[in-house]
N, C-alpha and C. Protein backbone atom coordinates (compact mmCIF):
# COMPACT_ATOMS: atom_id res chain seq x y z
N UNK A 1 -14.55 -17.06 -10.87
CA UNK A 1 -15.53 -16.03 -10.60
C UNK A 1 -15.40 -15.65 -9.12
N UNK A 2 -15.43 -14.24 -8.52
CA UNK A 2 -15.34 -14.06 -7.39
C UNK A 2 -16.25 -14.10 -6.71
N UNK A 3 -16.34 -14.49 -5.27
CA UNK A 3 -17.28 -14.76 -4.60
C UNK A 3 -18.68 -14.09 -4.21
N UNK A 4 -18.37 -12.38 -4.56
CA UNK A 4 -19.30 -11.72 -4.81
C UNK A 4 -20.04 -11.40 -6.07
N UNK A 5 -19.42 -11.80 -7.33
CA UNK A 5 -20.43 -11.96 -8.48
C UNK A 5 -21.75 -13.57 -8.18
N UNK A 6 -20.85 -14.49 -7.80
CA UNK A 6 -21.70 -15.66 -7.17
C UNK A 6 -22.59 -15.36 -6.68
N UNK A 7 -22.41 -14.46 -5.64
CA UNK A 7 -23.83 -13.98 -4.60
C UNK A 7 -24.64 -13.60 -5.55
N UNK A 8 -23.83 -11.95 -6.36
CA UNK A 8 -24.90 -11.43 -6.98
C UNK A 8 -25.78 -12.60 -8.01
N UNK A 9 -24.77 -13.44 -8.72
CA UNK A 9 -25.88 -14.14 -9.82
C UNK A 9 -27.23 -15.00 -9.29
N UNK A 10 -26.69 -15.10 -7.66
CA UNK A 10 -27.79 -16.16 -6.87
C UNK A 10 -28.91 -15.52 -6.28
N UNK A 11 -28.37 -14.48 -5.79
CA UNK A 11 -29.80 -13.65 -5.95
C UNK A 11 -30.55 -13.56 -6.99
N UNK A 12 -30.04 -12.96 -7.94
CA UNK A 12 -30.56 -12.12 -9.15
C UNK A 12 -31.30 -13.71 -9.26
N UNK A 13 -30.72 -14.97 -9.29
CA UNK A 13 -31.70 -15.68 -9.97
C UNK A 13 -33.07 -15.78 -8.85
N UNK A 14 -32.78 -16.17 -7.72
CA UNK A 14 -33.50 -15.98 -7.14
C UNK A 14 -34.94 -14.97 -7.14
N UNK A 15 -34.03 -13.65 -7.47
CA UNK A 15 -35.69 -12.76 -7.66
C UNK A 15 -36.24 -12.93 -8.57
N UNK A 16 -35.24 -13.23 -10.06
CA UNK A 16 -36.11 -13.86 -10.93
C UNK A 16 -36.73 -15.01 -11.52
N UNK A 17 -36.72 -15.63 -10.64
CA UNK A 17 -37.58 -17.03 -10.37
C UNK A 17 -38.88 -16.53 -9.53
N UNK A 18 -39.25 -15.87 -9.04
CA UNK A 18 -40.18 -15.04 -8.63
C UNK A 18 -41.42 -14.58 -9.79
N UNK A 19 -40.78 -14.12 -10.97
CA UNK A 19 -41.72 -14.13 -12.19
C UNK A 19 -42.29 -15.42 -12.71
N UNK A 20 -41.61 -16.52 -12.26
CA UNK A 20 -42.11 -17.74 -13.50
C UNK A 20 -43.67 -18.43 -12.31
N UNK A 21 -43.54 -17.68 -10.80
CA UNK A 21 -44.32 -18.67 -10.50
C UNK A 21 -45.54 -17.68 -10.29
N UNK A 22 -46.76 -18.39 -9.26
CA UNK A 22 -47.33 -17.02 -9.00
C UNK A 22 -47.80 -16.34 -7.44
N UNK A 23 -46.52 -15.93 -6.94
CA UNK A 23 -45.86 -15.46 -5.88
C UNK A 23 -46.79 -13.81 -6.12
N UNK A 24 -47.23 -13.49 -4.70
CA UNK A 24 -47.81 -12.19 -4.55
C UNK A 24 -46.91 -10.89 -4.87
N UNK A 25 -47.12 -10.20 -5.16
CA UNK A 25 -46.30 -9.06 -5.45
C UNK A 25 -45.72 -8.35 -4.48
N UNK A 26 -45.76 -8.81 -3.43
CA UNK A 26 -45.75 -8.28 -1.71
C UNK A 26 -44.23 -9.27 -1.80
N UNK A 27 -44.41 -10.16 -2.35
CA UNK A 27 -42.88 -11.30 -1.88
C UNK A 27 -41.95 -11.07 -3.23
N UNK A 28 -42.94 -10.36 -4.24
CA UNK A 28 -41.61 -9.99 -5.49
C UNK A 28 -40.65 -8.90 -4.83
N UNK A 29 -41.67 -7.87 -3.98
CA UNK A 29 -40.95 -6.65 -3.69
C UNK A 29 -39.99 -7.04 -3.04
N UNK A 30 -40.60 -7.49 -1.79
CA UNK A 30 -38.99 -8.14 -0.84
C UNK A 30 -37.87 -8.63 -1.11
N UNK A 31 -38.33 -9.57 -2.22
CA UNK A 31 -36.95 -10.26 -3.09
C UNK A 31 -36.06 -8.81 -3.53
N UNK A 32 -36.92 -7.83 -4.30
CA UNK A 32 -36.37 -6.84 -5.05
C UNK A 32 -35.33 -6.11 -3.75
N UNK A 33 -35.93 -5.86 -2.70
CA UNK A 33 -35.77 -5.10 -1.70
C UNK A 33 -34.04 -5.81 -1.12
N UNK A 34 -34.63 -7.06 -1.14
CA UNK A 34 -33.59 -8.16 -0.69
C UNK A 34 -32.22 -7.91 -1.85
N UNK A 35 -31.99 -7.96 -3.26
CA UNK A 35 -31.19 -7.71 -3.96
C UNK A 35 -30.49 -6.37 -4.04
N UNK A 36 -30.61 -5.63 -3.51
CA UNK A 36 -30.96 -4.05 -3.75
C UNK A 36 -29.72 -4.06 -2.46
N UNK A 37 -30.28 -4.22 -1.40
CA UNK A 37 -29.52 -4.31 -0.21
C UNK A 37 -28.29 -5.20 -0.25
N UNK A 38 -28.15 -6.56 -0.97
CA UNK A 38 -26.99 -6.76 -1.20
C UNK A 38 -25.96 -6.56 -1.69
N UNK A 39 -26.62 -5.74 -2.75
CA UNK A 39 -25.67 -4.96 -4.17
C UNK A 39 -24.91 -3.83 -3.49
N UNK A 40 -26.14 -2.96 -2.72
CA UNK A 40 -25.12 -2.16 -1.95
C UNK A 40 -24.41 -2.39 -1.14
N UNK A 41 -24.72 -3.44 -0.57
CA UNK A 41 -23.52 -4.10 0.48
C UNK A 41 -22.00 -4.26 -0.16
N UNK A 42 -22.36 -4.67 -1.05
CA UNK A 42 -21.13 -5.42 -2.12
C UNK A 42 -20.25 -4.15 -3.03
N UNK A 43 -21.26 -3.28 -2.92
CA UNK A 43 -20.23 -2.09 -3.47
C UNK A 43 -19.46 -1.01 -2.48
N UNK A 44 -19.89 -1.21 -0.87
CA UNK A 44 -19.32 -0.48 -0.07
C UNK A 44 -17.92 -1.67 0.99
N UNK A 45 -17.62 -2.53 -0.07
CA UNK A 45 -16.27 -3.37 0.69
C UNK A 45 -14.84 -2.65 0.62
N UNK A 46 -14.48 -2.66 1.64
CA UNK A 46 -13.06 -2.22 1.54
C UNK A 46 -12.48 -2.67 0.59
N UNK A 47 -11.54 -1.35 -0.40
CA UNK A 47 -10.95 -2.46 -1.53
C UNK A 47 -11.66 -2.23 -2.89
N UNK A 48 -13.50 -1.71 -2.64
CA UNK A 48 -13.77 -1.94 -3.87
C UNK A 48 -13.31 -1.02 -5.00
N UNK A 49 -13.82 -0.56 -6.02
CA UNK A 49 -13.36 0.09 -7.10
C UNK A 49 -14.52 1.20 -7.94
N UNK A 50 -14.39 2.20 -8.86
CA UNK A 50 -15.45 2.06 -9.49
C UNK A 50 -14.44 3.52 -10.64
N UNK A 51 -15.72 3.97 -11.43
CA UNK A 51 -14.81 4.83 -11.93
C UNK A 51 -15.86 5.56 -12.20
N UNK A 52 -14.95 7.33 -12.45
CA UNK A 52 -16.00 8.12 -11.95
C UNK A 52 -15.66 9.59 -13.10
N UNK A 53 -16.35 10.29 -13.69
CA UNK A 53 -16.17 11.35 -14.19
C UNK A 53 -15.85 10.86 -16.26
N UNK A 54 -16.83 9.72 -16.07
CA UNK A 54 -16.56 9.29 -17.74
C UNK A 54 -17.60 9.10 -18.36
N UNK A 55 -17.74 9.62 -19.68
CA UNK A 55 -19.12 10.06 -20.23
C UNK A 55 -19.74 8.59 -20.29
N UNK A 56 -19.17 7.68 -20.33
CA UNK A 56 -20.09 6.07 -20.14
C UNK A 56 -19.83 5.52 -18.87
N UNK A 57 -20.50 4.12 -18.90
CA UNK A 57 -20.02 3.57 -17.62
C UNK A 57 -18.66 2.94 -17.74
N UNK A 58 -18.21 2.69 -18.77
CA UNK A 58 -17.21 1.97 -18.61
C UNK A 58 -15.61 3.08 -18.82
N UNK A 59 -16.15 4.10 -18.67
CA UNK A 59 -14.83 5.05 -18.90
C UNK A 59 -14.74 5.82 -17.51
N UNK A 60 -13.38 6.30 -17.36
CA UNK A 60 -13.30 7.30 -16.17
C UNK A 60 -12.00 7.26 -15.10
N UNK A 61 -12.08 8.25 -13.85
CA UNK A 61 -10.75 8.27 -13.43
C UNK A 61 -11.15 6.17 -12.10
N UNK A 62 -10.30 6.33 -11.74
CA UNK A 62 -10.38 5.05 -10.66
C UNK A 62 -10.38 6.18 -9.83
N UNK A 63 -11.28 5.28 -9.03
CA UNK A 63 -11.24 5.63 -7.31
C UNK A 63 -11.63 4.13 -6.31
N UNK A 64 -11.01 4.24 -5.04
CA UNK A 64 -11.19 2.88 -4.43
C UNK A 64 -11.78 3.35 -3.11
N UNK A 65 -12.48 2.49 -2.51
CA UNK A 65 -12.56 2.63 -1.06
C UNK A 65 -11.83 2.00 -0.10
N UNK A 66 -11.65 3.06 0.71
CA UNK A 66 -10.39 2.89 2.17
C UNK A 66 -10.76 3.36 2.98
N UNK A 67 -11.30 2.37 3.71
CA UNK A 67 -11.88 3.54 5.28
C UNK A 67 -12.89 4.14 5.76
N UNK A 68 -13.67 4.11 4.43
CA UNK A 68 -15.26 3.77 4.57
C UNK A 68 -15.08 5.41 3.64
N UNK A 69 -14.29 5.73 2.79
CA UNK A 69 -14.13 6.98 1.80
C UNK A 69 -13.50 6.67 0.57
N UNK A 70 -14.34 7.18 -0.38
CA UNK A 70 -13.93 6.78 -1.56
C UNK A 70 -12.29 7.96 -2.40
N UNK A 71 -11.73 7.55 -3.19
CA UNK A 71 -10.25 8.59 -2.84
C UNK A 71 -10.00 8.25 -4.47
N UNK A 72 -9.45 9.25 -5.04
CA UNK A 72 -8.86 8.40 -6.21
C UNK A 72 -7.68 8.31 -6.20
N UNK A 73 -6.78 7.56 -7.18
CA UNK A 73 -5.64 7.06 -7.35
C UNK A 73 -4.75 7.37 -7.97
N UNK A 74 -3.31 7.28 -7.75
CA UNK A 74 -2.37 8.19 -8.69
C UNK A 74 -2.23 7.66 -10.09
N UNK A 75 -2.49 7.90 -11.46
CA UNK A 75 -2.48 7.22 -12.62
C UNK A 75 -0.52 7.66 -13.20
N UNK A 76 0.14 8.22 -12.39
CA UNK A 76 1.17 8.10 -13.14
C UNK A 76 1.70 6.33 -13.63
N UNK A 77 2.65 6.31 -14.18
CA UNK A 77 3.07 5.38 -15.02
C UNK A 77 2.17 3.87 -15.66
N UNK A 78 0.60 4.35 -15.81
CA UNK A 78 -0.26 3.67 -15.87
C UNK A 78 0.12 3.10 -16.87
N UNK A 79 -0.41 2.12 -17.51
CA UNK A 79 -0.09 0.96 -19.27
C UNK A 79 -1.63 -0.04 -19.32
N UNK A 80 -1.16 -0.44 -20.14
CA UNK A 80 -2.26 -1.38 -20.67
C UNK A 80 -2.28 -2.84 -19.22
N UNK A 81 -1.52 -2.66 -19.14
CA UNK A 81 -1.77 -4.22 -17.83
C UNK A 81 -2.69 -3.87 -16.81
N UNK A 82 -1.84 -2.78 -16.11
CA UNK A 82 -2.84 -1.90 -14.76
C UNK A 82 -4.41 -1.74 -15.57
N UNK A 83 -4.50 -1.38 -16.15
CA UNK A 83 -5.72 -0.67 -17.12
C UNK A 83 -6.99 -2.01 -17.43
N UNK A 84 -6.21 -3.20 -17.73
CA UNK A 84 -6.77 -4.76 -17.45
C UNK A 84 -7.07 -5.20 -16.56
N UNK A 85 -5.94 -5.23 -15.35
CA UNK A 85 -6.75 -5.67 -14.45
C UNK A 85 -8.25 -5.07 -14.00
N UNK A 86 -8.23 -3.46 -13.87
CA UNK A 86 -9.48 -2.72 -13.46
C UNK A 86 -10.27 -3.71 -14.19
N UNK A 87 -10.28 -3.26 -15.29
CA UNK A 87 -11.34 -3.65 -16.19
C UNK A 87 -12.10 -4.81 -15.99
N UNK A 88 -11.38 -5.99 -15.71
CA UNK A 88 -11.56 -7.13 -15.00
C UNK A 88 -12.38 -7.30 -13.82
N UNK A 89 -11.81 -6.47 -12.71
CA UNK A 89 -12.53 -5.82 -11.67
C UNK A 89 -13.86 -6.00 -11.85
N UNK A 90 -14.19 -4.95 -12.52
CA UNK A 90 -15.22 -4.37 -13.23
C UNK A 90 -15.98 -4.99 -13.84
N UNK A 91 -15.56 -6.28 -14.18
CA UNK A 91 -16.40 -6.84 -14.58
C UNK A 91 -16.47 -6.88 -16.53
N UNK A 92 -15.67 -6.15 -16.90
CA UNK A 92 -15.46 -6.48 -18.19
C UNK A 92 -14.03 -7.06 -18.95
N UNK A 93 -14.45 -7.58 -20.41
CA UNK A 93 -13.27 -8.23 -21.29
C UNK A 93 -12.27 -7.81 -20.82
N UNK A 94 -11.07 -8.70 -20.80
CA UNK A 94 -9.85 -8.73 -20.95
C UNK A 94 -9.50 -8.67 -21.97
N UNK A 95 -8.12 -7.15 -22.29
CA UNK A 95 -7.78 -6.56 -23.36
C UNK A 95 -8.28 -5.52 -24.16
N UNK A 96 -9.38 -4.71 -23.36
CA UNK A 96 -10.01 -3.72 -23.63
C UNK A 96 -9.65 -2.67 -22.71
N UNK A 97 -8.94 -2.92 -21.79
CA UNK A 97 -8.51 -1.47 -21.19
C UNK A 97 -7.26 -0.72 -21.83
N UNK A 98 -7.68 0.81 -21.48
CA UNK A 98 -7.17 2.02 -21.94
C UNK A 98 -6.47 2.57 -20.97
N UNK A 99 -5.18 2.43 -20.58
CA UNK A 99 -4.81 3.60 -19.97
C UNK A 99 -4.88 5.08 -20.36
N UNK A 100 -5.01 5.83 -19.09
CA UNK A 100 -4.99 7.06 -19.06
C UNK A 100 -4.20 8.10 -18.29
N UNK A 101 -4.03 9.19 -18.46
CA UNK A 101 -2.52 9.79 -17.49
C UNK A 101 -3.26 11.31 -17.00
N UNK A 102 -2.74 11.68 -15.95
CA UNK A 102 -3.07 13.29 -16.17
C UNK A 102 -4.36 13.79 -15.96
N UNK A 103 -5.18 12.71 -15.30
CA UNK A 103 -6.20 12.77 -14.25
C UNK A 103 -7.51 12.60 -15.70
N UNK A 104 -7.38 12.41 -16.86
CA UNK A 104 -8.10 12.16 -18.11
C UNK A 104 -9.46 13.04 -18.12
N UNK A 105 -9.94 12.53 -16.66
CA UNK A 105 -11.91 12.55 -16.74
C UNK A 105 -11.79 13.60 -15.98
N UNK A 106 -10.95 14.01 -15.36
CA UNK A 106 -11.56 15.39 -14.30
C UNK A 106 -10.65 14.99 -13.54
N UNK A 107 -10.33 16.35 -12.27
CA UNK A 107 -9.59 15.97 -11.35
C UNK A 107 -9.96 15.19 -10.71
N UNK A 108 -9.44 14.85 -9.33
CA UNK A 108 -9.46 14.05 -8.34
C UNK A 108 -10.81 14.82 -7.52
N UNK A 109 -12.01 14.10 -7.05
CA UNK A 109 -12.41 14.56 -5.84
C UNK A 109 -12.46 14.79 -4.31
């Protein structure tokens, strides 16, 4: 597991350990406030990934960040491997990715 799903699961438990006790709603928010700010932290790393222009979340073109700008990527000679790893990325099953060619979801922005 990568070191930033870790974070995220330790928070997340964290805020929600917040419901079982009976903590003011003033210290739920913060927690909330507190998770919120890390998530976005964690999605603006050099490197990260996401995909963009696909009628679900889990469909669409890649784009990465470089430089503090998000760019998308050339999909020529894409296959089922490249298409796995993302997916992985991403946070989902291995062996469910789809390559795609020819910019699929929309052009490039």
């Amino acid at each position: 597991m990568r070191n930033e799903q870790i974070v995220i699961i330790l928070i997340a438990l964290t805020f929600l350990s917040g419901f079982k006790s009976d903590s003011s709603a003033e210290i739920k928010l913060k927690k909330a406030d507190l998770v919120k700010k890390h998530l976005k932290r964690l999605k603006k790393q050099e490197g990260a990934i996401k995909l963009v222009g696909g009628r679900e979340e889990y469909e669409g073109n890649i784009e990465v960040l470089h430089n503090g700008q998000w760019g998308a990527i050339c999909d020529d000679e894409w296959d089922a491997a490249e298409a796995d790893v993302v997916c992985r990325q991403l946070g989902y099953d291995e062996g469910v990715g789809k390559a795609t060619y020819s910019s699929h979801f929309g052009p490039a922005r």
